[in-house]
PDB file of N, CA and C in Angstrom:
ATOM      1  N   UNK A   1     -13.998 -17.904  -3.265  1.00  0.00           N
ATOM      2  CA  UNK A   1     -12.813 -17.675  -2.461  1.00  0.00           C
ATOM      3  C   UNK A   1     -13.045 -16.464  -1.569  1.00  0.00           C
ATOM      4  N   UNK A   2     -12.503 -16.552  -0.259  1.00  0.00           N
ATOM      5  CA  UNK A   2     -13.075 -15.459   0.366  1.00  0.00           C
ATOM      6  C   UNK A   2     -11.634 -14.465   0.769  1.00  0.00           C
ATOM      7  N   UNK A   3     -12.178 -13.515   0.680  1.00  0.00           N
ATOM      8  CA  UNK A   3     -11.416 -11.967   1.021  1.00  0.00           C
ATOM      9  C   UNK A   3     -10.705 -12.054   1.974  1.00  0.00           C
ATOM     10  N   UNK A   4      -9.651 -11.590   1.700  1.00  0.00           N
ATOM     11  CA  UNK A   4      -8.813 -11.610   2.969  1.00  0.00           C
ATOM     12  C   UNK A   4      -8.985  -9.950   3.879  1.00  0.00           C
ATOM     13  N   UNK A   5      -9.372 -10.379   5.020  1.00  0.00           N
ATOM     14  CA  UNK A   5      -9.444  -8.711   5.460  1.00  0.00           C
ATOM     15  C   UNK A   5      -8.225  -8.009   5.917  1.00  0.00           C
ATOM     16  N   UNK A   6      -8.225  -6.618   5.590  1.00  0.00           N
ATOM     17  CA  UNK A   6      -7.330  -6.045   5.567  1.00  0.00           C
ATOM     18  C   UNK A   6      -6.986  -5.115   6.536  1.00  0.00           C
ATOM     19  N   UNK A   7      -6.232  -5.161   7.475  1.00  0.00           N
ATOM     20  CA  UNK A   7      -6.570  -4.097   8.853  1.00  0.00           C
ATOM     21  C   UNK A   7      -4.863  -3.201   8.844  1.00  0.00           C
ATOM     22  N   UNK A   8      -5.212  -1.676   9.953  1.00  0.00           N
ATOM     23  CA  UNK A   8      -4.325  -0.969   9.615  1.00  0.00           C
ATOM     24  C   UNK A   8      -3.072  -1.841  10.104  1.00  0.00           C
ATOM     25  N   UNK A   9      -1.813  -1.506   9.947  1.00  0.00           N
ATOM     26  CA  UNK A   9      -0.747  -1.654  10.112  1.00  0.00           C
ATOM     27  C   UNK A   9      -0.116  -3.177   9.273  1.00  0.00           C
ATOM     28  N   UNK A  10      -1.428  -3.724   8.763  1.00  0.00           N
ATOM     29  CA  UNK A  10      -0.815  -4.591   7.353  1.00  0.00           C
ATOM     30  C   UNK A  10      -0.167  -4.058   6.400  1.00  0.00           C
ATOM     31  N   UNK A  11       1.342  -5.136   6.018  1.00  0.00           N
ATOM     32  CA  UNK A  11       2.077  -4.281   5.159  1.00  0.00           C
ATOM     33  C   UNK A  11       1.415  -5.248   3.907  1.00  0.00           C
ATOM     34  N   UNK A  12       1.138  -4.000   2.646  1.00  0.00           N
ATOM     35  CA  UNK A  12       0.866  -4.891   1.370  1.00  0.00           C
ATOM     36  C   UNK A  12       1.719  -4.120   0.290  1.00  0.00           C
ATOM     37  N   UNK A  13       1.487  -5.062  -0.297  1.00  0.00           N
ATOM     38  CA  UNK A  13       2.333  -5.154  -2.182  1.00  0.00           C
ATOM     39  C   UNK A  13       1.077  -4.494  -3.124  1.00  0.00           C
ATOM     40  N   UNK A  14       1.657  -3.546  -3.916  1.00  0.00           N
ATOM     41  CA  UNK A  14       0.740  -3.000  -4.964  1.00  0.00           C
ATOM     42  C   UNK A  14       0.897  -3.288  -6.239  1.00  0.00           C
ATOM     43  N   UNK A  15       0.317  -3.276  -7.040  1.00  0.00           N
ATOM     44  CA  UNK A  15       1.112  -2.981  -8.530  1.00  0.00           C
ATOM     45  C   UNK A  15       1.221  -1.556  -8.892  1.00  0.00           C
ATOM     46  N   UNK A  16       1.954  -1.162 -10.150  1.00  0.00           N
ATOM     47  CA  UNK A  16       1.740   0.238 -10.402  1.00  0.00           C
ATOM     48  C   UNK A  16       1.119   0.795 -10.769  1.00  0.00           C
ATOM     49  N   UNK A  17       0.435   2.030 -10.824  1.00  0.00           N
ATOM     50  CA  UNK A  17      -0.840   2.807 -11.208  1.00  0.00           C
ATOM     51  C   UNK A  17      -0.733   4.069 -11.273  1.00  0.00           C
ATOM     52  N   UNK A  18      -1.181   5.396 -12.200  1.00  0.00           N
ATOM     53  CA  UNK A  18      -0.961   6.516 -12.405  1.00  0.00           C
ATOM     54  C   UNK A  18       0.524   7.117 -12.524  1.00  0.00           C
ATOM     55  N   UNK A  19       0.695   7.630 -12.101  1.00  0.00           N
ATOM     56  CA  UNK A  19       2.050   8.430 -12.196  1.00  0.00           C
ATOM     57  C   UNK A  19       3.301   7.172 -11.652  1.00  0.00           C
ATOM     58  N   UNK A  20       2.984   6.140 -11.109  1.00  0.00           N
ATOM     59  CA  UNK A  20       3.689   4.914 -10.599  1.00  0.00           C
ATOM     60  C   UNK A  20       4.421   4.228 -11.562  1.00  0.00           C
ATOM     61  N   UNK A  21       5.077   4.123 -12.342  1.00  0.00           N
ATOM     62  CA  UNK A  21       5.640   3.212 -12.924  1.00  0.00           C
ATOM     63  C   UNK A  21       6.190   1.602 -12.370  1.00  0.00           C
ATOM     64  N   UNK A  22       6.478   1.902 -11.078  1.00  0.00           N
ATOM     65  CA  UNK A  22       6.178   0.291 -10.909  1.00  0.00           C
ATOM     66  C   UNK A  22       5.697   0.017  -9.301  1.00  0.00           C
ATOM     67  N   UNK A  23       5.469  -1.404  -9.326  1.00  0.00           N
ATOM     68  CA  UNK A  23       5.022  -1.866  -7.839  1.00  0.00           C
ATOM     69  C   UNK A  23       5.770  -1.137  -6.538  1.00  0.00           C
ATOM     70  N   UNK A  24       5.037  -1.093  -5.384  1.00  0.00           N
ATOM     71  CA  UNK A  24       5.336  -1.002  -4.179  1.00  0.00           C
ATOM     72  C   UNK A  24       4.573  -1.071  -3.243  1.00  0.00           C
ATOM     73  N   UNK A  25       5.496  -1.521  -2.275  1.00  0.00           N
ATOM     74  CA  UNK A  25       4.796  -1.608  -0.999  1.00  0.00           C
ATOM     75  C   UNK A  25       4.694  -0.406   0.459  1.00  0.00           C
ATOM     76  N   UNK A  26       4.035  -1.319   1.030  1.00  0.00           N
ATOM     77  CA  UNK A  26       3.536  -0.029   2.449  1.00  0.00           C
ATOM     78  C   UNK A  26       2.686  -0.354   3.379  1.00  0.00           C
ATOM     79  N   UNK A  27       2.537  -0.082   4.580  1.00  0.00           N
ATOM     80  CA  UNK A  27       1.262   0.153   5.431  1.00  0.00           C
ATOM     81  C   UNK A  27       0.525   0.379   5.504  1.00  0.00           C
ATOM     82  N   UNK A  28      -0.678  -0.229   5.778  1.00  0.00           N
ATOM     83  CA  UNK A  28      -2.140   0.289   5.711  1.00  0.00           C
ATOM     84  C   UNK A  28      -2.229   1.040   6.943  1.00  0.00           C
ATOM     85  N   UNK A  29      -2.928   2.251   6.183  1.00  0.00           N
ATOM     86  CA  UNK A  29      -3.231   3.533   7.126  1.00  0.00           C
ATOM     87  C   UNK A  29      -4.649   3.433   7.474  1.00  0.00           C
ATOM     88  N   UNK A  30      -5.386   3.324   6.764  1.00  0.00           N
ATOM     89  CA  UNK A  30      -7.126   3.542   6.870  1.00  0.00           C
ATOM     90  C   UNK A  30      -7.606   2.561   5.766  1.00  0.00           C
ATOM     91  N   UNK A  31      -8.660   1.703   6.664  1.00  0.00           N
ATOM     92  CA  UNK A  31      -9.496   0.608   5.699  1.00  0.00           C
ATOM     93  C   UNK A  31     -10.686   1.956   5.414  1.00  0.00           C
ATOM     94  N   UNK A  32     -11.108   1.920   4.154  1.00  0.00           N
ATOM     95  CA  UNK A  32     -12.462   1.715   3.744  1.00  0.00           C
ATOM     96  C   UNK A  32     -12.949   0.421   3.118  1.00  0.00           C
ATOM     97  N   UNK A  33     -14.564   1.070   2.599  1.00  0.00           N
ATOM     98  CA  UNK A  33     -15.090  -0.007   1.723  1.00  0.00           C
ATOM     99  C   UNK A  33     -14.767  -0.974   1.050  1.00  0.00           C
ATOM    100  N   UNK A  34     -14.214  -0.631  -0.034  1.00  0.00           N
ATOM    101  CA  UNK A  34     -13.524  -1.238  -0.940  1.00  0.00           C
ATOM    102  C   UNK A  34     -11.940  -0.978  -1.473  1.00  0.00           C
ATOM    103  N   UNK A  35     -10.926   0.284  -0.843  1.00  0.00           N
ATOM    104  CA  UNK A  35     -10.149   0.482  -0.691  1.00  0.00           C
ATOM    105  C   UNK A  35      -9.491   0.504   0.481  1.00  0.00           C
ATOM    106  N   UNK A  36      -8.399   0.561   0.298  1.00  0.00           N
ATOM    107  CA  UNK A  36      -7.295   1.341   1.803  1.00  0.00           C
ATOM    108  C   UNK A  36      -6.129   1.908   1.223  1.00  0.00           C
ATOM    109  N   UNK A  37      -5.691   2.922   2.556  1.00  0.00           N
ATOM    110  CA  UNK A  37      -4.721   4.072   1.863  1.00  0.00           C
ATOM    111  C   UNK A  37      -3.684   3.372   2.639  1.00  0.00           C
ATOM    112  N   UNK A  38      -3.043   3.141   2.114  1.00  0.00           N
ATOM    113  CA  UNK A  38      -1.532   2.676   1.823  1.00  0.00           C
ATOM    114  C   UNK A  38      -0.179   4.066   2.323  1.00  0.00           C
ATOM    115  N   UNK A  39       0.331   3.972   3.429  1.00  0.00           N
ATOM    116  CA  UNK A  39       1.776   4.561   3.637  1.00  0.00           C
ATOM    117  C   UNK A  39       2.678   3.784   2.696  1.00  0.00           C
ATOM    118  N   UNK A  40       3.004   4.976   1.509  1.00  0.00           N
ATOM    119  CA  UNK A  40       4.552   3.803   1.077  1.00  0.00           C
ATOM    120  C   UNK A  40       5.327   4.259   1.547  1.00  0.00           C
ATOM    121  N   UNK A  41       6.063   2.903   1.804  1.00  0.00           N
ATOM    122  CA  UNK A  41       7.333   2.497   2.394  1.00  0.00           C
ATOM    123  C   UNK A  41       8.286   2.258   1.395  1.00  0.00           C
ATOM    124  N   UNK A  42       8.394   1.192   0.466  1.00  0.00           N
ATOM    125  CA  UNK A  42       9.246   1.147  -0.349  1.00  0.00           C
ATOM    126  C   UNK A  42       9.026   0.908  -1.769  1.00  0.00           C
ATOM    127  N   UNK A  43       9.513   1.630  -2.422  1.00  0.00           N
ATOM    128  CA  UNK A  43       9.675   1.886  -4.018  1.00  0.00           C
ATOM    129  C   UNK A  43      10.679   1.724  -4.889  1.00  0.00           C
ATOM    130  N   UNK A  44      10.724   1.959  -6.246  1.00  0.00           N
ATOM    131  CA  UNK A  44      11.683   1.910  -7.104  1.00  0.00           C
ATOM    132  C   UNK A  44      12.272   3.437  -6.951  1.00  0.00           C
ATOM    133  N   UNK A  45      13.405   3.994  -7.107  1.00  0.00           N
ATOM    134  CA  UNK A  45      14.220   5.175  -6.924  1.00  0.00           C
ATOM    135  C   UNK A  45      13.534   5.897  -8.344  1.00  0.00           C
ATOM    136  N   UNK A  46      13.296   5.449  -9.133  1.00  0.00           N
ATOM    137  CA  UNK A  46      12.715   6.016 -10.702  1.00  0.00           C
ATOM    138  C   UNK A  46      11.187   7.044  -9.985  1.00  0.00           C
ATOM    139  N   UNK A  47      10.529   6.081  -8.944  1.00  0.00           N
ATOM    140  CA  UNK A  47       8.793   6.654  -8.496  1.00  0.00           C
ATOM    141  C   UNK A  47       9.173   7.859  -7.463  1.00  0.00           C
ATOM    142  N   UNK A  48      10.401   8.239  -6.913  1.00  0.00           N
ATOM    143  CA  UNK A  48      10.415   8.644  -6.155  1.00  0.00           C
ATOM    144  C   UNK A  48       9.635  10.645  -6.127  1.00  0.00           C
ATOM    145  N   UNK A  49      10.007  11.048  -7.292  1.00  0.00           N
ATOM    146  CA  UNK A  49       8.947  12.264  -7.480  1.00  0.00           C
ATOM    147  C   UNK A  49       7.761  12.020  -7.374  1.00  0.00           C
ATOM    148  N   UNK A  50       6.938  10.763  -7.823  1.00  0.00           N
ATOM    149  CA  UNK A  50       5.610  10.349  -8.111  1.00  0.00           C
ATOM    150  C   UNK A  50       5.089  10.216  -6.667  1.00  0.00           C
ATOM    151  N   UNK A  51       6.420  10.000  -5.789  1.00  0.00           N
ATOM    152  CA  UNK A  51       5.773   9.288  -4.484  1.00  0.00           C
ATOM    153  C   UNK A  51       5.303   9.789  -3.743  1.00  0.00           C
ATOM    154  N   UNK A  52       6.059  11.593  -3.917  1.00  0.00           N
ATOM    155  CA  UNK A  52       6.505  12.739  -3.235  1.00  0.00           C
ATOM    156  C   UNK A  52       5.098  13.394  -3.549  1.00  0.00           C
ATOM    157  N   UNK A  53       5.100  13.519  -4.564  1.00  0.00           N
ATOM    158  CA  UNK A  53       3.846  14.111  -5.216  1.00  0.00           C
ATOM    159  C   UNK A  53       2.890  13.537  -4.854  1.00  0.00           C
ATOM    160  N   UNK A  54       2.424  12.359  -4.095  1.00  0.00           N
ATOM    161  CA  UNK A  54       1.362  11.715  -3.726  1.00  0.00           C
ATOM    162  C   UNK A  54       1.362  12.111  -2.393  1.00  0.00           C
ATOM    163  N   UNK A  55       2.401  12.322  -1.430  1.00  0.00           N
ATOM    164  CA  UNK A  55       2.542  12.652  -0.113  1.00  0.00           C
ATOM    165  C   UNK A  55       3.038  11.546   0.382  1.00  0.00           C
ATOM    166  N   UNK A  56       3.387  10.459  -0.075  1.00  0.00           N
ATOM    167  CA  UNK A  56       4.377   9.056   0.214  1.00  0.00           C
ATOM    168  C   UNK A  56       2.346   7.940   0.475  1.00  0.00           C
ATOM    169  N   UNK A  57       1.588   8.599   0.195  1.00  0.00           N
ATOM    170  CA  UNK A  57       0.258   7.966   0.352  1.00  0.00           C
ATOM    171  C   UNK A  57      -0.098   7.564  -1.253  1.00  0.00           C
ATOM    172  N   UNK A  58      -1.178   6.622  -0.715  1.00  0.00           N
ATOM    173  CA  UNK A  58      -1.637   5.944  -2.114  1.00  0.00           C
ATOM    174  C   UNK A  58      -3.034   5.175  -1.794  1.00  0.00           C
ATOM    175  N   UNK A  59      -4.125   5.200  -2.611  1.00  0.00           N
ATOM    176  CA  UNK A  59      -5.501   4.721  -2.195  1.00  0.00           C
ATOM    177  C   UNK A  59      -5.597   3.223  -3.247  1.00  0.00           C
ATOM    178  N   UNK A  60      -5.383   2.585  -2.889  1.00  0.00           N
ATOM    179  CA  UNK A  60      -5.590   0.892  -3.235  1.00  0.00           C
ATOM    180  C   UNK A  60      -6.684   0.523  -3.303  1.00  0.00           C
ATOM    181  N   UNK A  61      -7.106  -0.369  -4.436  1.00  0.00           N
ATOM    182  CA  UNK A  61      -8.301  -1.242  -4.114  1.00  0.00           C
ATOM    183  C   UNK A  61      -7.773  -2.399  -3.110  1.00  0.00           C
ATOM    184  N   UNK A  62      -9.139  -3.154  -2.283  1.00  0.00           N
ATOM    185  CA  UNK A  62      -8.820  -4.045  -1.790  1.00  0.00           C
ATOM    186  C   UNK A  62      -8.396  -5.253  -2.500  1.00  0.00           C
ATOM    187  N   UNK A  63      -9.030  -5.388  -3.691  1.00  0.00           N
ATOM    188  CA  UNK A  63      -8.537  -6.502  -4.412  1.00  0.00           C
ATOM    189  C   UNK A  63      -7.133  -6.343  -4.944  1.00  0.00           C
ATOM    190  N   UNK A  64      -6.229  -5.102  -4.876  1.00  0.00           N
ATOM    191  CA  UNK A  64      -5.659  -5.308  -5.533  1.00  0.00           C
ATOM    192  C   UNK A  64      -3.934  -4.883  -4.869  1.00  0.00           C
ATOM    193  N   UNK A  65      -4.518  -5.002  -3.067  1.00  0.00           N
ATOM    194  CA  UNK A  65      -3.286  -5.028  -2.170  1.00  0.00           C
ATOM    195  C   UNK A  65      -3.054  -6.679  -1.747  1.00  0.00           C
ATOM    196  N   UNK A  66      -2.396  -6.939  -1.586  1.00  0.00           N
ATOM    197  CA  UNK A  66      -1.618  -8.687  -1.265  1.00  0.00           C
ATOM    198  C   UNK A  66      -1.080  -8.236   0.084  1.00  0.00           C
ATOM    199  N   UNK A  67      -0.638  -8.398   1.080  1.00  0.00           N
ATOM    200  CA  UNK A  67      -0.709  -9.100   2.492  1.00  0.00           C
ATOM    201  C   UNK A  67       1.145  -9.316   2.199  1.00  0.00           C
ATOM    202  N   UNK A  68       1.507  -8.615   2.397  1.00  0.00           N
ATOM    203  CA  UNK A  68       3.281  -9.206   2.789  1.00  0.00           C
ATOM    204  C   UNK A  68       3.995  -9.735   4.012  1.00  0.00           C
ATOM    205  N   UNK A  69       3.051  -9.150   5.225  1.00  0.00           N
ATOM    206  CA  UNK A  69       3.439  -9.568   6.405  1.00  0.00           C
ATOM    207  C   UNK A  69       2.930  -8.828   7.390  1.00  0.00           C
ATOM    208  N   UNK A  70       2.911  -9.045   8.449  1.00  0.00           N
ATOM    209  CA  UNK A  70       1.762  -8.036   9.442  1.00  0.00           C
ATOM    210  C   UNK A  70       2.721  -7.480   9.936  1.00  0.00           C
ATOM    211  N   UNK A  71       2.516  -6.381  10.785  1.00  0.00           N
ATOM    212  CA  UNK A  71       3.002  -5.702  11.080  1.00  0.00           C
ATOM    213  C   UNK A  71       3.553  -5.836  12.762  1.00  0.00           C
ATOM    214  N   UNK A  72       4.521  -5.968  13.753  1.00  0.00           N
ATOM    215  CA  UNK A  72       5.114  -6.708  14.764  1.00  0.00           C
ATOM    216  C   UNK A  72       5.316  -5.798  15.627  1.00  0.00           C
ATOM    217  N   UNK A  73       5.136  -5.380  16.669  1.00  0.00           N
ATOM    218  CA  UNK A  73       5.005  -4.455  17.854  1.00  0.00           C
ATOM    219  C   UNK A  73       6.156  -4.453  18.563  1.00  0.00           C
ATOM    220  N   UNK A  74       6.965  -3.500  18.533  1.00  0.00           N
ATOM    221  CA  UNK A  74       8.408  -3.666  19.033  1.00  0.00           C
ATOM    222  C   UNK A  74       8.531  -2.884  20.163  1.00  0.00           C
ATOM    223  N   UNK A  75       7.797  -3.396  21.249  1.00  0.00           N
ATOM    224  CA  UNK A  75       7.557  -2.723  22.752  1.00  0.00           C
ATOM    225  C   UNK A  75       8.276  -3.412  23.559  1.00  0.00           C
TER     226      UNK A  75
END
């Protein structure tokens, strides 16, 4: 099955990880290798110190961001 590529301003779905207690989503800021850093956008109100404390950023594997919808140019 092949990879879906992941470019900036894709919004993806995470699961939760470290200080995260649950999923959220966000914008891709910067592809690397095998990750991308993720702008979150939206969370559970419970993550919201966790989120703060991250800088509202988050480093994702690629395998493990999902594709919610691209992102639409409102010019």
């Amino acid at each position: 099955m092949a990879e879906v590529e992941l470019k900036v301003g894709d919004y993806v779905a995470a699961k939760k990880f470290g200080p995260l207690e649950h999923s959220f989503t966000g914008e891709v800021a910067k592809v690397y290798d095998n990750s991308v850093l993720v702008e979150i956008k939206e969370y559970d109100p419970a993550d919201k110190t966790a989120v703060g404390d991250m800088n509202n950023r988050a480093v994702v594997r690629k395998s493990a961001a999902k594709i919610t919808e691209k992102k639409v140019d409102k010019d």
